[in-house]
C-alpha atoms as a PDB file:
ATOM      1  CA  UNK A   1      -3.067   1.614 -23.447  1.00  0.00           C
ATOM      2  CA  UNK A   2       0.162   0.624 -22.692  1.00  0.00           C
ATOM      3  CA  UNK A   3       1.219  -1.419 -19.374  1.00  0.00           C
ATOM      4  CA  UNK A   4       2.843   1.917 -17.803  1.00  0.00           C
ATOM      5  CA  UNK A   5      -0.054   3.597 -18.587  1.00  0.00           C
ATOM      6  CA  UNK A   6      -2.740   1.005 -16.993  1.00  0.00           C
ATOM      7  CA  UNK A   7      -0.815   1.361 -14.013  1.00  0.00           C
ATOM      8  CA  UNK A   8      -0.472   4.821 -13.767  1.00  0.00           C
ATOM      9  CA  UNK A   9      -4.158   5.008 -13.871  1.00  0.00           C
ATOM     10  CA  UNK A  10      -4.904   2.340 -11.872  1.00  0.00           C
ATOM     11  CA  UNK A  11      -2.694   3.902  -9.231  1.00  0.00           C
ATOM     12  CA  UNK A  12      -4.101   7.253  -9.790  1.00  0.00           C
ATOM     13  CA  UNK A  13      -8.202   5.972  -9.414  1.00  0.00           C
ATOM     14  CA  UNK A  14      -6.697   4.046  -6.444  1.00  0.00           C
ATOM     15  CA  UNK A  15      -5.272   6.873  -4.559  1.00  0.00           C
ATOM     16  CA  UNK A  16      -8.135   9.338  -5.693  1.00  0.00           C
ATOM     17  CA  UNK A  17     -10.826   7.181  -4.263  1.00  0.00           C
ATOM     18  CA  UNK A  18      -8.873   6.013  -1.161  1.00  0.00           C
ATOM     19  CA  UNK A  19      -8.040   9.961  -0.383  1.00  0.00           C
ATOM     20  CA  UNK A  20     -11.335  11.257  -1.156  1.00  0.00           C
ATOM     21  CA  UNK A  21     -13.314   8.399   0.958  1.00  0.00           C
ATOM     22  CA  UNK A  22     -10.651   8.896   3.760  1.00  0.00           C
ATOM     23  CA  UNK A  23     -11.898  12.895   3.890  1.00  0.00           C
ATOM     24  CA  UNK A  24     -15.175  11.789   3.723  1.00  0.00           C
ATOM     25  CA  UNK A  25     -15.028   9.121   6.775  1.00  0.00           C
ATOM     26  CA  UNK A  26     -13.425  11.972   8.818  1.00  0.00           C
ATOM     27  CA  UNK A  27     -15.565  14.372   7.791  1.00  0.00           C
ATOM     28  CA  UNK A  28     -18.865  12.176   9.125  1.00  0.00           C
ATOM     29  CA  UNK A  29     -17.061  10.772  12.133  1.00  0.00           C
ATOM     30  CA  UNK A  30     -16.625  14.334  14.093  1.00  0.00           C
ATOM     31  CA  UNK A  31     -20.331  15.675  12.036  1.00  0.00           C
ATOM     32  CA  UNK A  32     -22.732  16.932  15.051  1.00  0.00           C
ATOM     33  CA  UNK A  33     -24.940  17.308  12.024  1.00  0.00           C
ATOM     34  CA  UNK A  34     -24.338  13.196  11.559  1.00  0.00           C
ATOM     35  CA  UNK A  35     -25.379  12.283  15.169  1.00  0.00           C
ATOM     36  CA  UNK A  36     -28.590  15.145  15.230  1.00  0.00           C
ATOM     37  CA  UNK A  37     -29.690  12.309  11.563  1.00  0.00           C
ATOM     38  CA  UNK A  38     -29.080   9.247  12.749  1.00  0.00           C
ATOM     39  CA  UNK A  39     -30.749  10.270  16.452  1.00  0.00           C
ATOM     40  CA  UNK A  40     -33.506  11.611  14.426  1.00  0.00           C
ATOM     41  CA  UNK A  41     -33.473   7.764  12.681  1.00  0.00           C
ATOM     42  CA  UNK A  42     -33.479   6.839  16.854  1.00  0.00           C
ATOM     43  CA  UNK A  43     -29.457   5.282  16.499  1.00  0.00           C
ATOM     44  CA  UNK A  44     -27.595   6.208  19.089  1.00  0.00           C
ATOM     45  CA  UNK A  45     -25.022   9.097  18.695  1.00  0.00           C
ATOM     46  CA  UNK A  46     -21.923   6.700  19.288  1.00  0.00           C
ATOM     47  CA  UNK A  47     -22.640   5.012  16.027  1.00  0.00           C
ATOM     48  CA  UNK A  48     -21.278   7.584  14.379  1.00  0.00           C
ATOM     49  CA  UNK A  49     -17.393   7.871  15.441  1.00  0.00           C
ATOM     50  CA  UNK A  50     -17.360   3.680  14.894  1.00  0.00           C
ATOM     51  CA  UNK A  51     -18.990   4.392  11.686  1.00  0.00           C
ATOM     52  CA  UNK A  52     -16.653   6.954  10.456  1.00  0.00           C
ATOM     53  CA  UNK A  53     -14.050   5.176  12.164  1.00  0.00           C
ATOM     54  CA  UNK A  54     -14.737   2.093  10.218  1.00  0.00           C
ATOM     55  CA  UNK A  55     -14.836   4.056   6.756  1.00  0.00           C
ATOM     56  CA  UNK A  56     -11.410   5.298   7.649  1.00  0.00           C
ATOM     57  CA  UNK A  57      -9.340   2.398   8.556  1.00  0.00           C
ATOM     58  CA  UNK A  58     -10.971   0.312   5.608  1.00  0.00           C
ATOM     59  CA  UNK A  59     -10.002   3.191   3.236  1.00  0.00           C
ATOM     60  CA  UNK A  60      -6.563   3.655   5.350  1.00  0.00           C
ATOM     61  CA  UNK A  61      -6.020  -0.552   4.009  1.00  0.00           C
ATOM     62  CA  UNK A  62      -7.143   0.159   0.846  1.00  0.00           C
ATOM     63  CA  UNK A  63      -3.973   2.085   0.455  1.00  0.00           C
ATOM     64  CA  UNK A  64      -1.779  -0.377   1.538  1.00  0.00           C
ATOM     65  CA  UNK A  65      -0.876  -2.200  -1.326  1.00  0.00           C
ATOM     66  CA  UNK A  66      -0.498  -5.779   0.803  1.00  0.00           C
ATOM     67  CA  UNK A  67      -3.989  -4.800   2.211  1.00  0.00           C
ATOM     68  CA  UNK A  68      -5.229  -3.778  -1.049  1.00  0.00           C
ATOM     69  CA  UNK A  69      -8.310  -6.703  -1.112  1.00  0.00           C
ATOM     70  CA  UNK A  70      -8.573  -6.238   2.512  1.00  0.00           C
ATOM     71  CA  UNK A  71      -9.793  -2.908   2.507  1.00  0.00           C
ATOM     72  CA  UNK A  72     -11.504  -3.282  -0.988  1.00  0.00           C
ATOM     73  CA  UNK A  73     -13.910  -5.959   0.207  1.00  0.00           C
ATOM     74  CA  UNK A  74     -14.263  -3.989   3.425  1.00  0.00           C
ATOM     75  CA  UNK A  75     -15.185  -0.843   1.904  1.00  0.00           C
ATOM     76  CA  UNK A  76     -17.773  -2.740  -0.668  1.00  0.00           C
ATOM     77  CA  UNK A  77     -19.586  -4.232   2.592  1.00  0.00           C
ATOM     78  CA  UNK A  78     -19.260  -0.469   3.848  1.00  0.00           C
ATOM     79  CA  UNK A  79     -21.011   1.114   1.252  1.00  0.00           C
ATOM     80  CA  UNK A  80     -23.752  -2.177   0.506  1.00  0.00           C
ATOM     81  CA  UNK A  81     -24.879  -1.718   3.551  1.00  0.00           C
ATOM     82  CA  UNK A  82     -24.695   2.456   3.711  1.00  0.00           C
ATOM     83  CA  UNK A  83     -26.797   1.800   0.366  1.00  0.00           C
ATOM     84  CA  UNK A  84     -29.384  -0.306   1.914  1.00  0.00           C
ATOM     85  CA  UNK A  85     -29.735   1.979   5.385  1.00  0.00           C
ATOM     86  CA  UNK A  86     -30.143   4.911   3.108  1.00  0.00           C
ATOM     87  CA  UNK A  87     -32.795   2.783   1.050  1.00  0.00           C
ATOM     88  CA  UNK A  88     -34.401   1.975   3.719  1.00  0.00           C
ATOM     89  CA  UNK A  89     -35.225   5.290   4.362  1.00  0.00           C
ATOM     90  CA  UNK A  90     -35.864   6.329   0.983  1.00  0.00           C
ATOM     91  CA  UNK A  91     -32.869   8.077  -0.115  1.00  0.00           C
ATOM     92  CA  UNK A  92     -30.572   7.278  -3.246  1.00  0.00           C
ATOM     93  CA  UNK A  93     -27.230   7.588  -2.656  1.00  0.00           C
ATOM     94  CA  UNK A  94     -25.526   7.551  -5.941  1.00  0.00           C
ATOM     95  CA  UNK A  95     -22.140   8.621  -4.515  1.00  0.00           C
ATOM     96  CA  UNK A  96     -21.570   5.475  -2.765  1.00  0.00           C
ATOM     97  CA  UNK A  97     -22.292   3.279  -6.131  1.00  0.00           C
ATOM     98  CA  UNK A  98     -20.106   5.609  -7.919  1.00  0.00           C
ATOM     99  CA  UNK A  99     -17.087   4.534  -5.078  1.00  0.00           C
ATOM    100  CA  UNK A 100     -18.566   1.008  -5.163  1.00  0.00           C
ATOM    101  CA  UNK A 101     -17.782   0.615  -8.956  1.00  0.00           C
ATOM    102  CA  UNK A 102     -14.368   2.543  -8.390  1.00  0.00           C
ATOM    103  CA  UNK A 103     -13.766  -0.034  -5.904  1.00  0.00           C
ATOM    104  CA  UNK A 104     -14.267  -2.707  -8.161  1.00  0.00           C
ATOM    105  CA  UNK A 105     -12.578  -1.411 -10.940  1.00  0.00           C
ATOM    106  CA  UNK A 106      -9.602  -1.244  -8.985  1.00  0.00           C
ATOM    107  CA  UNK A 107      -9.507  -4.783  -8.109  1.00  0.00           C
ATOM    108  CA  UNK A 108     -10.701  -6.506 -10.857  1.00  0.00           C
ATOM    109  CA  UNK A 109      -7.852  -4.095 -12.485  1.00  0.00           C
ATOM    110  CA  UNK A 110      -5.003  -5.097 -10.603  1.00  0.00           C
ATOM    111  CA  UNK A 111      -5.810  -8.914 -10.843  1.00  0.00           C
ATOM    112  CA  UNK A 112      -6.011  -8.416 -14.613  1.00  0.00           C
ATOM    113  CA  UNK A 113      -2.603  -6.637 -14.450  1.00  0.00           C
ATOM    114  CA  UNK A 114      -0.710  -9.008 -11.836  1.00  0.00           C
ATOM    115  CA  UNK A 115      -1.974 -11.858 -14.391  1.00  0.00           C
ATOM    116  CA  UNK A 116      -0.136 -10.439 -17.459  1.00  0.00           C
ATOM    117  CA  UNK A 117       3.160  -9.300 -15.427  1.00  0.00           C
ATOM    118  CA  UNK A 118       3.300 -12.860 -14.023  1.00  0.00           C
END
């Protein structure tokens, strides 16, 4: 694949995943159905705007190309620990690995990139 093209779809998985986890984050943050789980769980219902809010402005720096890493490593300790709560209480959550890996990819992606255009 040429150099155009890595970027291109680096750019692309970037954007996709930043987009789709920014929806996602909003979605959660304003759920009632959200607050009626994790008071179920007996977390209070205020956890789930800072969660969601969280999600969001880590995705939000994702984005940012000078706050690329930023919001890369703060999404991966986002979803590591949404993993482990959710394992905790038996569920599998293979949506947040998927982003996980996505999240990886694009940062191990655009070191390997800066390192050949330098």
């Amino acid at each position: 694949m040429t150099m155009n093209r890595e970027r291109v779809a680096l750019a692309l998985l970037r954007w996709t995943l930043g987009l789709v986890v920014l929806w996602q984050s909003y979605r959660f943050a304003v759920s009632s159905a959200a607050v009626r789980n994790l008071s179920r769980l007996g977390l209070p219902p205020w956890l789930v705007p800072v969660i969601g809010g969280a999600e969001l402005l880590a995705a939000a720096l994702f984005l940012v190309p000078k706050l690329r890493r930023v919001g890369g490593y703060a999404l991966l300790t986002i979803f590591t620990l949404a993993c482990a709560f959710h394992g905790l209480h038996g569920e599998i959550e293979l949506g947040l690995l998927v982003y996980a890996a996505a999240v990886v990819a694009c940062m191990a992606t655009t070191s390997e990139v800066a390192r050949r255009t330098a």
